[in-house]
PDB file of N, CA and C in Angstrom:
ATOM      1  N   UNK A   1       0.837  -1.191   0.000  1.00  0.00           N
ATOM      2  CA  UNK A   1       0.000   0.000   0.000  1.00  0.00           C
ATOM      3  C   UNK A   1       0.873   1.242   0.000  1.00  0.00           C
ATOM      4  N   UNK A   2       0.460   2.033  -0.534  1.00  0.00           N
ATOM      5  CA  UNK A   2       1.269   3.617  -0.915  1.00  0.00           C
ATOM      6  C   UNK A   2       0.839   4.379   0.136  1.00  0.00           C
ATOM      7  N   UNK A   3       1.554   4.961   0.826  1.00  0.00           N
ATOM      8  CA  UNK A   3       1.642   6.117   2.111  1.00  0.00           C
ATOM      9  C   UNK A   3       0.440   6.803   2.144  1.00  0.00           C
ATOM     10  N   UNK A   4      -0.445   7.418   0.795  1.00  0.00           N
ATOM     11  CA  UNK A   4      -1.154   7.891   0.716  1.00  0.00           C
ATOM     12  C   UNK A   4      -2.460   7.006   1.187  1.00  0.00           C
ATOM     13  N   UNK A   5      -2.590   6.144   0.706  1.00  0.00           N
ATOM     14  CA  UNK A   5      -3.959   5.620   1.095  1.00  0.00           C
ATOM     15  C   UNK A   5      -3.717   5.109   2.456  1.00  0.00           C
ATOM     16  N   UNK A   6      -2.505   4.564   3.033  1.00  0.00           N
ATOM     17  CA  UNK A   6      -2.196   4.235   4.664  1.00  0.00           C
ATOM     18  C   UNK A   6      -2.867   5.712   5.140  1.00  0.00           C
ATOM     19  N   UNK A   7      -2.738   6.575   5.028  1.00  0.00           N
ATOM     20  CA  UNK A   7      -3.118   7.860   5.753  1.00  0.00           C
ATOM     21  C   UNK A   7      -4.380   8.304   5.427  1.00  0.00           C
ATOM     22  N   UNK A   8      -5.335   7.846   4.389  1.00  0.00           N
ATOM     23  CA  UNK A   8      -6.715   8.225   4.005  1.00  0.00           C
ATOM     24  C   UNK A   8      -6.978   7.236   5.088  1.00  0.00           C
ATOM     25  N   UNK A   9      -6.726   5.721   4.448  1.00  0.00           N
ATOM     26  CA  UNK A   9      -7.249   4.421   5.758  1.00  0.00           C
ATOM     27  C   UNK A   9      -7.170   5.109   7.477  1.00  0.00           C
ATOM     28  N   UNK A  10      -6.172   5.457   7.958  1.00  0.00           N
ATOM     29  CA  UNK A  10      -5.847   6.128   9.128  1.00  0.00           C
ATOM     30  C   UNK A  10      -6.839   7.000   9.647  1.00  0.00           C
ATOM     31  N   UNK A  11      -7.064   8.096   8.527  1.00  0.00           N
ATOM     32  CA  UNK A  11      -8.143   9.312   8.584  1.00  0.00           C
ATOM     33  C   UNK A  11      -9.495   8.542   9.403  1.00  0.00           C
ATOM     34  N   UNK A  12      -9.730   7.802   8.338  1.00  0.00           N
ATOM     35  CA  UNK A  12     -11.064   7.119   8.043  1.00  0.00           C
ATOM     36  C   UNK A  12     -11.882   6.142   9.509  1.00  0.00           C
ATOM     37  N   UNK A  13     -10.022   5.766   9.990  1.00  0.00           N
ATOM     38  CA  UNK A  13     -10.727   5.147  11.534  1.00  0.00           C
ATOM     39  C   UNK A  13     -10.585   6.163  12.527  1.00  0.00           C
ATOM     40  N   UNK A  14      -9.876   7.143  12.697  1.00  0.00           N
ATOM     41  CA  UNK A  14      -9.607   7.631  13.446  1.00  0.00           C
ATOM     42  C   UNK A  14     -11.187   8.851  13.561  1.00  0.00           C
ATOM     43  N   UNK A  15     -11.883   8.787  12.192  1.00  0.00           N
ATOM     44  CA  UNK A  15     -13.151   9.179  12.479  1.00  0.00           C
ATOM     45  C   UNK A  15     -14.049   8.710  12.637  1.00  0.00           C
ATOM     46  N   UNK A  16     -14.532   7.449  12.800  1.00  0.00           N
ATOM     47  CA  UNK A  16     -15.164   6.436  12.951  1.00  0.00           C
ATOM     48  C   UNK A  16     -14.838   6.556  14.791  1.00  0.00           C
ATOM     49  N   UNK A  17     -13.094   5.789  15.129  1.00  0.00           N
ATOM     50  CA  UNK A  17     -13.556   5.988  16.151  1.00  0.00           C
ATOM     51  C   UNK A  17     -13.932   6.806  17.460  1.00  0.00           C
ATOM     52  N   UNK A  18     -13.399   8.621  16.539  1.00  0.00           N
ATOM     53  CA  UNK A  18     -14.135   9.727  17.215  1.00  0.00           C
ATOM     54  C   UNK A  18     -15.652   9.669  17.648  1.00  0.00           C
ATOM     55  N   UNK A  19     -15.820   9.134  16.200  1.00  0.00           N
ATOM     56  CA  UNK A  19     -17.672   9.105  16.307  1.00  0.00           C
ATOM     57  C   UNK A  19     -18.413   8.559  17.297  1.00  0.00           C
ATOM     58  N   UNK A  20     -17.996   7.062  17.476  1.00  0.00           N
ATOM     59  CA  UNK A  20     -18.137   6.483  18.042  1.00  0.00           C
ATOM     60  C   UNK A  20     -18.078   6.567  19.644  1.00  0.00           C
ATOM     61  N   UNK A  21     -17.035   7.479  20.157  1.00  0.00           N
ATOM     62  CA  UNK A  21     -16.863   7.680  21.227  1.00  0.00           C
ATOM     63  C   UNK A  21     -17.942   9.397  21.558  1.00  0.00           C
ATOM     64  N   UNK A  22     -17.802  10.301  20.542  1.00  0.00           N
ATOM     65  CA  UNK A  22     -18.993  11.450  21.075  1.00  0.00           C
ATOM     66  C   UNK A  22     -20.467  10.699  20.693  1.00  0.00           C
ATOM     67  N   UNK A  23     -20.704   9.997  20.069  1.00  0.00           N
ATOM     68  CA  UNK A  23     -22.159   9.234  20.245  1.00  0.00           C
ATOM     69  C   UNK A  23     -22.286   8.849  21.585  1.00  0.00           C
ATOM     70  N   UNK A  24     -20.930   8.135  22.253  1.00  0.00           N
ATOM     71  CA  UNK A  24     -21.667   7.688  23.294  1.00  0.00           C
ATOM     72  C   UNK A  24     -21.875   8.766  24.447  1.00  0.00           C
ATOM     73  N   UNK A  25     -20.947   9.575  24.314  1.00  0.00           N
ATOM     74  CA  UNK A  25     -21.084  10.617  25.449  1.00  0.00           C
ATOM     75  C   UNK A  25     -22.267  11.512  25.534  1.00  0.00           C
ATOM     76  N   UNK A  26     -23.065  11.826  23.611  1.00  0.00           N
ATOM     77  CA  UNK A  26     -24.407  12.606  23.924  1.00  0.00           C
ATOM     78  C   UNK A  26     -25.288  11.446  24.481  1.00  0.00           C
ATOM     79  N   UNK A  27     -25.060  10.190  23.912  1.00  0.00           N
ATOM     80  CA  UNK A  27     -26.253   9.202  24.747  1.00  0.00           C
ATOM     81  C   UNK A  27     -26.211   9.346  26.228  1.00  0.00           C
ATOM     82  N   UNK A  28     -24.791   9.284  26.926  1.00  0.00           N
ATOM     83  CA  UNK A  28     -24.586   9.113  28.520  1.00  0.00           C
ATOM     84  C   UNK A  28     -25.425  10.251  28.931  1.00  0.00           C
ATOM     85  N   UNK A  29     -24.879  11.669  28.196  1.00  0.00           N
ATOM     86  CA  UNK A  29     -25.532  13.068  28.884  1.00  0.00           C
ATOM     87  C   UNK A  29     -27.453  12.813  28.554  1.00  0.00           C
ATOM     88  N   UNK A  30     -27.503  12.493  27.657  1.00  0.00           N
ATOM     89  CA  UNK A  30     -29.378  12.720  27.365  1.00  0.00           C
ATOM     90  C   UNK A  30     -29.724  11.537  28.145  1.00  0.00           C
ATOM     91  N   UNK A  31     -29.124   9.945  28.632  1.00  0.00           N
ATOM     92  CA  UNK A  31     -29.773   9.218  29.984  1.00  0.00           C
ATOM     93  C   UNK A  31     -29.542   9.942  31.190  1.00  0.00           C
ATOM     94  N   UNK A  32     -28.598  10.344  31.329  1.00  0.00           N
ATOM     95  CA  UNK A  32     -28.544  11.236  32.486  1.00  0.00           C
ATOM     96  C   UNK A  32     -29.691  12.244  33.051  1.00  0.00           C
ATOM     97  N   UNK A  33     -30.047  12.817  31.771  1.00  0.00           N
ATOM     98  CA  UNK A  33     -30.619  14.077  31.782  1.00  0.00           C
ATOM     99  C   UNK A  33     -31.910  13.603  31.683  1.00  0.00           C
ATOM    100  N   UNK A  34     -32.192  12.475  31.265  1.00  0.00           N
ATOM    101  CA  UNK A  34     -33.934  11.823  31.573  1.00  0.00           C
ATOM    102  C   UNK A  34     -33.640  10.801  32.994  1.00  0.00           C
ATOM    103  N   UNK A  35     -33.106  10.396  33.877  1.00  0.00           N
ATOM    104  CA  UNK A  35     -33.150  10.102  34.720  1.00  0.00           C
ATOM    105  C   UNK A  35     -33.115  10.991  35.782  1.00  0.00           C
ATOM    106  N   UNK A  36     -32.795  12.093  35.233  1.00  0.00           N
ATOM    107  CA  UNK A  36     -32.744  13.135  37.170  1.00  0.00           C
ATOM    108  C   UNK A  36     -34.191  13.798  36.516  1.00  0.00           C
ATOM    109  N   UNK A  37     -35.003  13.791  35.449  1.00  0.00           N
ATOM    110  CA  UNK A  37     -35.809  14.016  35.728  1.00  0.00           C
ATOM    111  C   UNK A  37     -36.825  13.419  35.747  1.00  0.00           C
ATOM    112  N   UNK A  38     -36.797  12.161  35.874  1.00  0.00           N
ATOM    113  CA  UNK A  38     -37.520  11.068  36.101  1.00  0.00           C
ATOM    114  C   UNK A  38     -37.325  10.828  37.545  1.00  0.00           C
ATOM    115  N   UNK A  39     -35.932  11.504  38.162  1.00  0.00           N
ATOM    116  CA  UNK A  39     -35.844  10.997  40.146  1.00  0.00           C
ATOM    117  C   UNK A  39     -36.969  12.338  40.345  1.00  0.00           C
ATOM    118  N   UNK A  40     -37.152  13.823  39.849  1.00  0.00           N
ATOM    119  CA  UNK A  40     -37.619  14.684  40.424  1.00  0.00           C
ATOM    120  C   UNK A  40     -39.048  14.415  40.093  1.00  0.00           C
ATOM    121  N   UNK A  41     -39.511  14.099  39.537  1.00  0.00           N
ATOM    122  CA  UNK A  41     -40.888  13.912  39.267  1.00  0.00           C
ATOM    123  C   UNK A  41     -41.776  12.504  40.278  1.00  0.00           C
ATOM    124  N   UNK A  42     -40.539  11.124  40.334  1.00  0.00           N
ATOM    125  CA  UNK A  42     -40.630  10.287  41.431  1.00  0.00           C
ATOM    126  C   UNK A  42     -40.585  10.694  42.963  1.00  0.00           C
ATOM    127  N   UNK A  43     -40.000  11.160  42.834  1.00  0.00           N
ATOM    128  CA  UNK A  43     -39.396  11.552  44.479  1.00  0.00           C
ATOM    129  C   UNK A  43     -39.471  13.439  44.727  1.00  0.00           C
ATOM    130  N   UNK A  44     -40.384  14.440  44.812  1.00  0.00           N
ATOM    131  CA  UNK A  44     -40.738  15.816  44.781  1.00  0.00           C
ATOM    132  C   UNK A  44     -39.560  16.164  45.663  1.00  0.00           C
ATOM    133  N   UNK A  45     -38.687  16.936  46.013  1.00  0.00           N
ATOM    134  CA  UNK A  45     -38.182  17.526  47.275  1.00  0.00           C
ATOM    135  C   UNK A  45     -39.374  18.130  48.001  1.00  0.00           C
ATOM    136  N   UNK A  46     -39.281  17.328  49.342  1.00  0.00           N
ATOM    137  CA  UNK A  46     -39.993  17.785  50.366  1.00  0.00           C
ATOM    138  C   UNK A  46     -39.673  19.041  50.849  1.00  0.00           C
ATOM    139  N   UNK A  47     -40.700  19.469  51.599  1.00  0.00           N
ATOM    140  CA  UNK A  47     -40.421  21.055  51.863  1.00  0.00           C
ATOM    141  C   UNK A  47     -39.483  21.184  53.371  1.00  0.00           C
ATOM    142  N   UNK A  48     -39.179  22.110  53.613  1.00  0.00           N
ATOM    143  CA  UNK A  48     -38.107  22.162  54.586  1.00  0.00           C
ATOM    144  C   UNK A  48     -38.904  22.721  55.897  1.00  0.00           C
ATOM    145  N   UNK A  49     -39.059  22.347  56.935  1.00  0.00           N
ATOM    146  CA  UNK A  49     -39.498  22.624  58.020  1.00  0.00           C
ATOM    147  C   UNK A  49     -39.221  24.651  58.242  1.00  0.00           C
ATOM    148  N   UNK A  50     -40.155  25.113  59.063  1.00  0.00           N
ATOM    149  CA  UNK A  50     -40.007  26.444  59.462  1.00  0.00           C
ATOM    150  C   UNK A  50     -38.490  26.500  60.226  1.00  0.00           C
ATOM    151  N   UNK A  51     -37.640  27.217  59.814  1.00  0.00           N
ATOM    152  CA  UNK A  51     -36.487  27.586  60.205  1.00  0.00           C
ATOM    153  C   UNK A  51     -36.431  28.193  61.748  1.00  0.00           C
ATOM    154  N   UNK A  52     -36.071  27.486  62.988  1.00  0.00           N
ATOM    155  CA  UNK A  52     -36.270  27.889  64.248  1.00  0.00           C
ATOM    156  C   UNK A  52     -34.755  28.724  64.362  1.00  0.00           C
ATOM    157  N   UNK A  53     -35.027  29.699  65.358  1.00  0.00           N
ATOM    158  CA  UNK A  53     -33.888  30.534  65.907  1.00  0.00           C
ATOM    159  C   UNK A  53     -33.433  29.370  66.609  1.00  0.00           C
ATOM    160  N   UNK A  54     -31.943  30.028  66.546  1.00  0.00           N
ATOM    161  CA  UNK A  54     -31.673  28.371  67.299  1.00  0.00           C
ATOM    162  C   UNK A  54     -31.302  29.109  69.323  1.00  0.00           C
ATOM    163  N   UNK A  55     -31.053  28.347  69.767  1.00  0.00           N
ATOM    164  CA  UNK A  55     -31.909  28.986  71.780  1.00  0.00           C
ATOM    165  C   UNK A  55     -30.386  29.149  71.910  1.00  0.00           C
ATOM    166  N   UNK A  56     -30.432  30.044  72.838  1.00  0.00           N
ATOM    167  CA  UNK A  56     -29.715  30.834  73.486  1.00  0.00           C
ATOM    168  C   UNK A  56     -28.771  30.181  73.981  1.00  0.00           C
ATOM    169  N   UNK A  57     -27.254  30.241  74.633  1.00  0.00           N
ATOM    170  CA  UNK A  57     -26.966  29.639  75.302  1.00  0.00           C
ATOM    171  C   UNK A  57     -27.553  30.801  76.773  1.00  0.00           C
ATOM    172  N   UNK A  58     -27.112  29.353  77.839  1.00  0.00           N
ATOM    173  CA  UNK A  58     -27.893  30.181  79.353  1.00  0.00           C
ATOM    174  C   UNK A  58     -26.727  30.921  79.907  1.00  0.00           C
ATOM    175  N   UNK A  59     -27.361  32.146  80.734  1.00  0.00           N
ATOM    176  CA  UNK A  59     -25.933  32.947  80.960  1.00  0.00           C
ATOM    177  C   UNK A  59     -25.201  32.529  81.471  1.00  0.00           C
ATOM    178  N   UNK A  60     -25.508  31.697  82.729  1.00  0.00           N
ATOM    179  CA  UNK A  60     -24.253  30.976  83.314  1.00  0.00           C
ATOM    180  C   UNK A  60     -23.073  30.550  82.391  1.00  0.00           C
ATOM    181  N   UNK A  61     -23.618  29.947  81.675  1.00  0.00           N
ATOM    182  CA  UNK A  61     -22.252  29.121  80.598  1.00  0.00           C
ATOM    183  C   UNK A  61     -21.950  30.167  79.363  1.00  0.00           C
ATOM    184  N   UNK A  62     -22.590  31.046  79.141  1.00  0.00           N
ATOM    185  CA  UNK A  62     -21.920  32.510  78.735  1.00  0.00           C
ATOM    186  C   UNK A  62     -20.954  33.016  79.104  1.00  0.00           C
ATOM    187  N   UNK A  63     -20.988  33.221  80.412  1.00  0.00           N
ATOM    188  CA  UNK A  63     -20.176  33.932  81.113  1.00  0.00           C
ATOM    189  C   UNK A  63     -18.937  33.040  81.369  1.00  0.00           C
ATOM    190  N   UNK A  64     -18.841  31.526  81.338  1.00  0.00           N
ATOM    191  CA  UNK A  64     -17.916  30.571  81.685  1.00  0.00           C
ATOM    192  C   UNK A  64     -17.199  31.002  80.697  1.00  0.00           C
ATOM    193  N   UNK A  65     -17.468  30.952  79.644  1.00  0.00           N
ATOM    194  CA  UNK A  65     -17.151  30.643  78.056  1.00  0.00           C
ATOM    195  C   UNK A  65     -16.257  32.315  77.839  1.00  0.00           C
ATOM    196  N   UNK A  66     -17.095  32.941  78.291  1.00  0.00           N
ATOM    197  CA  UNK A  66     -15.923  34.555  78.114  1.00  0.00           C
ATOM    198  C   UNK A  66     -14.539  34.588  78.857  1.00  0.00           C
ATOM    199  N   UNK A  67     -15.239  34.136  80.618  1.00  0.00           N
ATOM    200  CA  UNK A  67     -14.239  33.895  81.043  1.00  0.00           C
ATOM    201  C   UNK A  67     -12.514  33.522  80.153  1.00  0.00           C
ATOM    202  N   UNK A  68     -13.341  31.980  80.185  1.00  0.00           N
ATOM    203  CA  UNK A  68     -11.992  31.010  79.855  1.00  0.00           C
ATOM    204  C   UNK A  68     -11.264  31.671  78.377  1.00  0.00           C
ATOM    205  N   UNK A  69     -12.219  32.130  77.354  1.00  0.00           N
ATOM    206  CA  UNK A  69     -11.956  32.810  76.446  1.00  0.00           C
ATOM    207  C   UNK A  69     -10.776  33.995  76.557  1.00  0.00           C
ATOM    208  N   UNK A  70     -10.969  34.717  77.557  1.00  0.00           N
ATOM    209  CA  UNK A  70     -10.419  36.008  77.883  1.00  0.00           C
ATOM    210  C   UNK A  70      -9.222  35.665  78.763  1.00  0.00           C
ATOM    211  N   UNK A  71      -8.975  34.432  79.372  1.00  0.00           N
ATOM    212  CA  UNK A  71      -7.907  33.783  80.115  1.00  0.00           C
ATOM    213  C   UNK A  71      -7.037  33.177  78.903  1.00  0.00           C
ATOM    214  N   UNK A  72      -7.618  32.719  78.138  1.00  0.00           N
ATOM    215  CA  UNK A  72      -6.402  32.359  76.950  1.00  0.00           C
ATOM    216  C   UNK A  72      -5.821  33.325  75.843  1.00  0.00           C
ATOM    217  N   UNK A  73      -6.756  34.609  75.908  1.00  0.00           N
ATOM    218  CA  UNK A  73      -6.505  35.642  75.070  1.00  0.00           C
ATOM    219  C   UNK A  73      -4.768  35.880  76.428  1.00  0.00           C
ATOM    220  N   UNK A  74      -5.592  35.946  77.201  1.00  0.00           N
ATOM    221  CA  UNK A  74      -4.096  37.109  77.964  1.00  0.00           C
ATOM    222  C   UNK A  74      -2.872  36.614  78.390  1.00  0.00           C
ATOM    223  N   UNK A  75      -2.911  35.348  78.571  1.00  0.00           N
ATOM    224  CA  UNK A  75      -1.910  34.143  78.248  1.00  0.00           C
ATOM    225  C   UNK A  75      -1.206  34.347  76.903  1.00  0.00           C
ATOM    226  N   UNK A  76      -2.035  33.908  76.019  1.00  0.00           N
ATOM    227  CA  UNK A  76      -1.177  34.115  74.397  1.00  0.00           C
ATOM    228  C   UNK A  76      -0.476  35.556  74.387  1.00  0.00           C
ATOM    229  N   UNK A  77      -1.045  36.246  74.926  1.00  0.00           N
ATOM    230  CA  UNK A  77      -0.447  37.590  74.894  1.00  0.00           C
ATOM    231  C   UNK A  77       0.696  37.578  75.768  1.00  0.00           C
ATOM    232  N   UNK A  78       0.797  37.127  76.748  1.00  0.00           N
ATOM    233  CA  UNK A  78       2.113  37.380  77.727  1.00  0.00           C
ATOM    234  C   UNK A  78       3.554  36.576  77.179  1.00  0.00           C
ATOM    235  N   UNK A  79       2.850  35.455  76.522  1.00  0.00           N
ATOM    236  CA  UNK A  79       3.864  34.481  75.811  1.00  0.00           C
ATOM    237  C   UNK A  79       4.457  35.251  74.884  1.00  0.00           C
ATOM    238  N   UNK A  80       3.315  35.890  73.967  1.00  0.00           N
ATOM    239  CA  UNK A  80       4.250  36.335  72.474  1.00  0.00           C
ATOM    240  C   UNK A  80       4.119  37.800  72.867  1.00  0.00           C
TER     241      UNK A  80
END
């Protein structure tokens, strides 16, 4: 075979097996894309409960919490 047609032959699979490989990738994306909307139509997202403030801490353990907070602030500080 003459160089020339080795390289048409070459062309010829090498587009074939391009083809072959973006066929399958629009098939993967369009099952994809009918299965999530086949999960949303199966399965609705439920609605999300009323959003509660979340509770306080109690002052006692406020005040612990500054404390110990403000004891390691002045520590780090004496060190550095």
């Amino acid at each position: 075979m003459s160089e020339s047609a080795l390289l048409v032959e070459s062309l010829q699979l090498m587009g074939i097996g391009m083809g072959i490989v973006f066929s399958f990738l629009v098939l993967l994306v369009g099952m994809l894309r009918l299965m999530s909307s086949l999960a949303l139509r199966l399965a609705p997202l439920e609605s999300s409960p009323a959003q509660t403030p979340p509770s306080s801490v109690p002052a006692d353990e406020s005040d612990d919490l500054i404390a110990v907070i403000a004891s390691a602030v002045a520590r780090y500080r004496r060190r550095h």
